[in-house]
C-alpha atoms as a PDB file:
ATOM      1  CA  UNK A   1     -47.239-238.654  56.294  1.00  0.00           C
ATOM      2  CA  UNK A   2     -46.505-236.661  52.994  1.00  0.00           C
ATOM      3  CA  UNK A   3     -43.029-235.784  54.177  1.00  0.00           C
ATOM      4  CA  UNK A   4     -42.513-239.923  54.903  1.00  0.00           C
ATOM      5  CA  UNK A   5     -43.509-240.428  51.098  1.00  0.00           C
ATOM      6  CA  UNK A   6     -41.427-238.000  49.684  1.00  0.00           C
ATOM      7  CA  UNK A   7     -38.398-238.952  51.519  1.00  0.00           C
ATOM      8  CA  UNK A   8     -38.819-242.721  51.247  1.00  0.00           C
ATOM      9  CA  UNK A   9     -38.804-242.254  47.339  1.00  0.00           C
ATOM     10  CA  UNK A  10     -36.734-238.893  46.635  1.00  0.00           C
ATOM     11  CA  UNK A  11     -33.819-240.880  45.480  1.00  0.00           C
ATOM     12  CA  UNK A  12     -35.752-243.613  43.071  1.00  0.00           C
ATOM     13  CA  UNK A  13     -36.646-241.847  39.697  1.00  0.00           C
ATOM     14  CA  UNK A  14     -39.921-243.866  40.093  1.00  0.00           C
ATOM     15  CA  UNK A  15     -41.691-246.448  42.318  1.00  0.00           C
ATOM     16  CA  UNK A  16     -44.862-248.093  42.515  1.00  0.00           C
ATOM     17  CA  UNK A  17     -47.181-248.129  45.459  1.00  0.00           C
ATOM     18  CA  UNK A  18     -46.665-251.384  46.581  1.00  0.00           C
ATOM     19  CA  UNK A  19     -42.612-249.805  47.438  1.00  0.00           C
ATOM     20  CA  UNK A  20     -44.449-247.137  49.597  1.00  0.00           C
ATOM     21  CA  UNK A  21     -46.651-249.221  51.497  1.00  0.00           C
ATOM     22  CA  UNK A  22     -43.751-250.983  53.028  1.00  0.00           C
ATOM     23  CA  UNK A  23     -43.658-248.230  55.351  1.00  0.00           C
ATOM     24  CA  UNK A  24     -47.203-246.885  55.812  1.00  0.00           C
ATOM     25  CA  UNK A  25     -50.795-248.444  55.429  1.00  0.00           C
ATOM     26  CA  UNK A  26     -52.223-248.570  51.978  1.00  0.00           C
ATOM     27  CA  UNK A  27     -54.956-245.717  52.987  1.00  0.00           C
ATOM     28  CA  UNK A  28     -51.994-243.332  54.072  1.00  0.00           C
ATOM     29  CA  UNK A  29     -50.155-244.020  50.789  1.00  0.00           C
ATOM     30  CA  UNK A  30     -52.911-242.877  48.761  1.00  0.00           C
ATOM     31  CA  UNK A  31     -54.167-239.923  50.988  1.00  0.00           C
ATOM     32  CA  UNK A  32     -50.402-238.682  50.656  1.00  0.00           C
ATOM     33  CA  UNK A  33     -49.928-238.780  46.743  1.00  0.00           C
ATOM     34  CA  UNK A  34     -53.443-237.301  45.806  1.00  0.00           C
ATOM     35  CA  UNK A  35     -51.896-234.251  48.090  1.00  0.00           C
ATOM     36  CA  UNK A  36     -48.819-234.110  46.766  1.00  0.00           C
ATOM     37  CA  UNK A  37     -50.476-234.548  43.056  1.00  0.00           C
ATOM     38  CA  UNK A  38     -48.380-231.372  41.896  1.00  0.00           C
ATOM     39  CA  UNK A  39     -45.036-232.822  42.493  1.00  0.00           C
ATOM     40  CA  UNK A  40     -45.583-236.654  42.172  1.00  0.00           C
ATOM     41  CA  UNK A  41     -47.369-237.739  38.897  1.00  0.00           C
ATOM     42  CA  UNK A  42     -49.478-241.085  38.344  1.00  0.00           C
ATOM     43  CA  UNK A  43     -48.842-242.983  34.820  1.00  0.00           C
ATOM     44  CA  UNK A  44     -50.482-246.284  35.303  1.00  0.00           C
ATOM     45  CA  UNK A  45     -48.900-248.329  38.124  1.00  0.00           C
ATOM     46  CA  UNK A  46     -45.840-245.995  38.248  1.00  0.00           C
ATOM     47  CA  UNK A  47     -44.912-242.611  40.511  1.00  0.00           C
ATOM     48  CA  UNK A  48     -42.345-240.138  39.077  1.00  0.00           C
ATOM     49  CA  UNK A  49     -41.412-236.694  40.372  1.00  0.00           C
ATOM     50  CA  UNK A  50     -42.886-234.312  38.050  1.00  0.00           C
ATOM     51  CA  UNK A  51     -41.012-231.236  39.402  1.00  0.00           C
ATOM     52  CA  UNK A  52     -37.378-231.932  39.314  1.00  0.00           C
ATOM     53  CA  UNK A  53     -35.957-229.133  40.598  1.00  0.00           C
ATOM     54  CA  UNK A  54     -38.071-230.249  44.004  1.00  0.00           C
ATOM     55  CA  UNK A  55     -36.700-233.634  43.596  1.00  0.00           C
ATOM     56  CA  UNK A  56     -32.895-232.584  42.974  1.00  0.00           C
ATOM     57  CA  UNK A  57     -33.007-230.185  46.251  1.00  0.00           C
ATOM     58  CA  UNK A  58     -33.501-233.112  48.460  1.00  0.00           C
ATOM     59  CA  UNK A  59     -30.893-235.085  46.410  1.00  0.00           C
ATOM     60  CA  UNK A  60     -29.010-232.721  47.385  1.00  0.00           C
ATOM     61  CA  UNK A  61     -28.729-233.481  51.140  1.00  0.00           C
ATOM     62  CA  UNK A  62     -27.476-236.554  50.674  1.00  0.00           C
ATOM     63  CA  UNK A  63     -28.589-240.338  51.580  1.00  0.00           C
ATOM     64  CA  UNK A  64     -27.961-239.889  55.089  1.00  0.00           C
ATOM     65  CA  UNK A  65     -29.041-236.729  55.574  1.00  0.00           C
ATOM     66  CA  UNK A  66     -32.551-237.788  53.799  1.00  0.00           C
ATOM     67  CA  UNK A  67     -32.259-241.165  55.948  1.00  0.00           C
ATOM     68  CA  UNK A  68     -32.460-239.133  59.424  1.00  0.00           C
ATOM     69  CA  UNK A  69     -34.932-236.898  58.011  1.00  0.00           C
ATOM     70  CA  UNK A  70     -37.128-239.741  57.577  1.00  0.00           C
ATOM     71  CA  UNK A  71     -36.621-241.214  61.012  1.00  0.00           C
ATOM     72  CA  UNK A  72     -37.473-237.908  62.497  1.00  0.00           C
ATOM     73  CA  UNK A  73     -40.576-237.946  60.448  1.00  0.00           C
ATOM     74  CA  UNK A  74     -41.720-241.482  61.401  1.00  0.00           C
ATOM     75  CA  UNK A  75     -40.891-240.535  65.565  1.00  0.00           C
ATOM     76  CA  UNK A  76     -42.930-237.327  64.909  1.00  0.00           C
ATOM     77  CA  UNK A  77     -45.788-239.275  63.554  1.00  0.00           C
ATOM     78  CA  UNK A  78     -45.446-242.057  66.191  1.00  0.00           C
ATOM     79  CA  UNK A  79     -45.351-239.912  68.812  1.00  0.00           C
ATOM     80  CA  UNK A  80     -48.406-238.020  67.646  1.00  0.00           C
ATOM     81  CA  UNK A  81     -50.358-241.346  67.180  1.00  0.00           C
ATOM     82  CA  UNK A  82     -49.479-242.191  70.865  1.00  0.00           C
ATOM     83  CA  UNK A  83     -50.674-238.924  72.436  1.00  0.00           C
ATOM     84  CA  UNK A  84     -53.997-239.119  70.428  1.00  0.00           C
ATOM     85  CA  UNK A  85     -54.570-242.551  71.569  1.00  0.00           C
ATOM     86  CA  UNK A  86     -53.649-241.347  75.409  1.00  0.00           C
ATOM     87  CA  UNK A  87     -56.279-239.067  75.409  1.00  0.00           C
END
């Protein structure tokens, strides 16, 4: 779930939670940015990306790169969700 939130905002210089829970539940939102506390930062009702070197790497591979990465991410997690609920 991190790697969804990172790659769903890498190329905003901020967003608000609200813009993240379009894709995953509210819970999952917030369970993912208290992890990834040392590269996202909180002020008020605003994200940014506190580390931008982090943030310009992934720039770096380019909108449609970052687009397939999150697709992979979100058949990854679907899948997994699938097989746990199989069992």
């Amino acid at each position: 779930m991190d790697r969804i939130v990172v790659y769903a905002t890498v190329e905003r210089n901020e967003f608000c939670l609200s813009e993240v829970r379009r894709v995953l539940t509210t819970e999952q939102v917030k369970n993912s940015l208290a992890r990834l506390a040392y590269i996202i930062r909180r002020e008020e009702n605003r994200y940014t990306y506190c580390v931008p070197l982090f943030r310009e790497m992934l720039m770096g591979l380019g909108g449609e790169e970052l687009e397939e990465l999150l697709a992979h991410e979100f058949q990854s997690s679907h899948t997994a969700l699938n097989s746990n609920t199989s069992k």
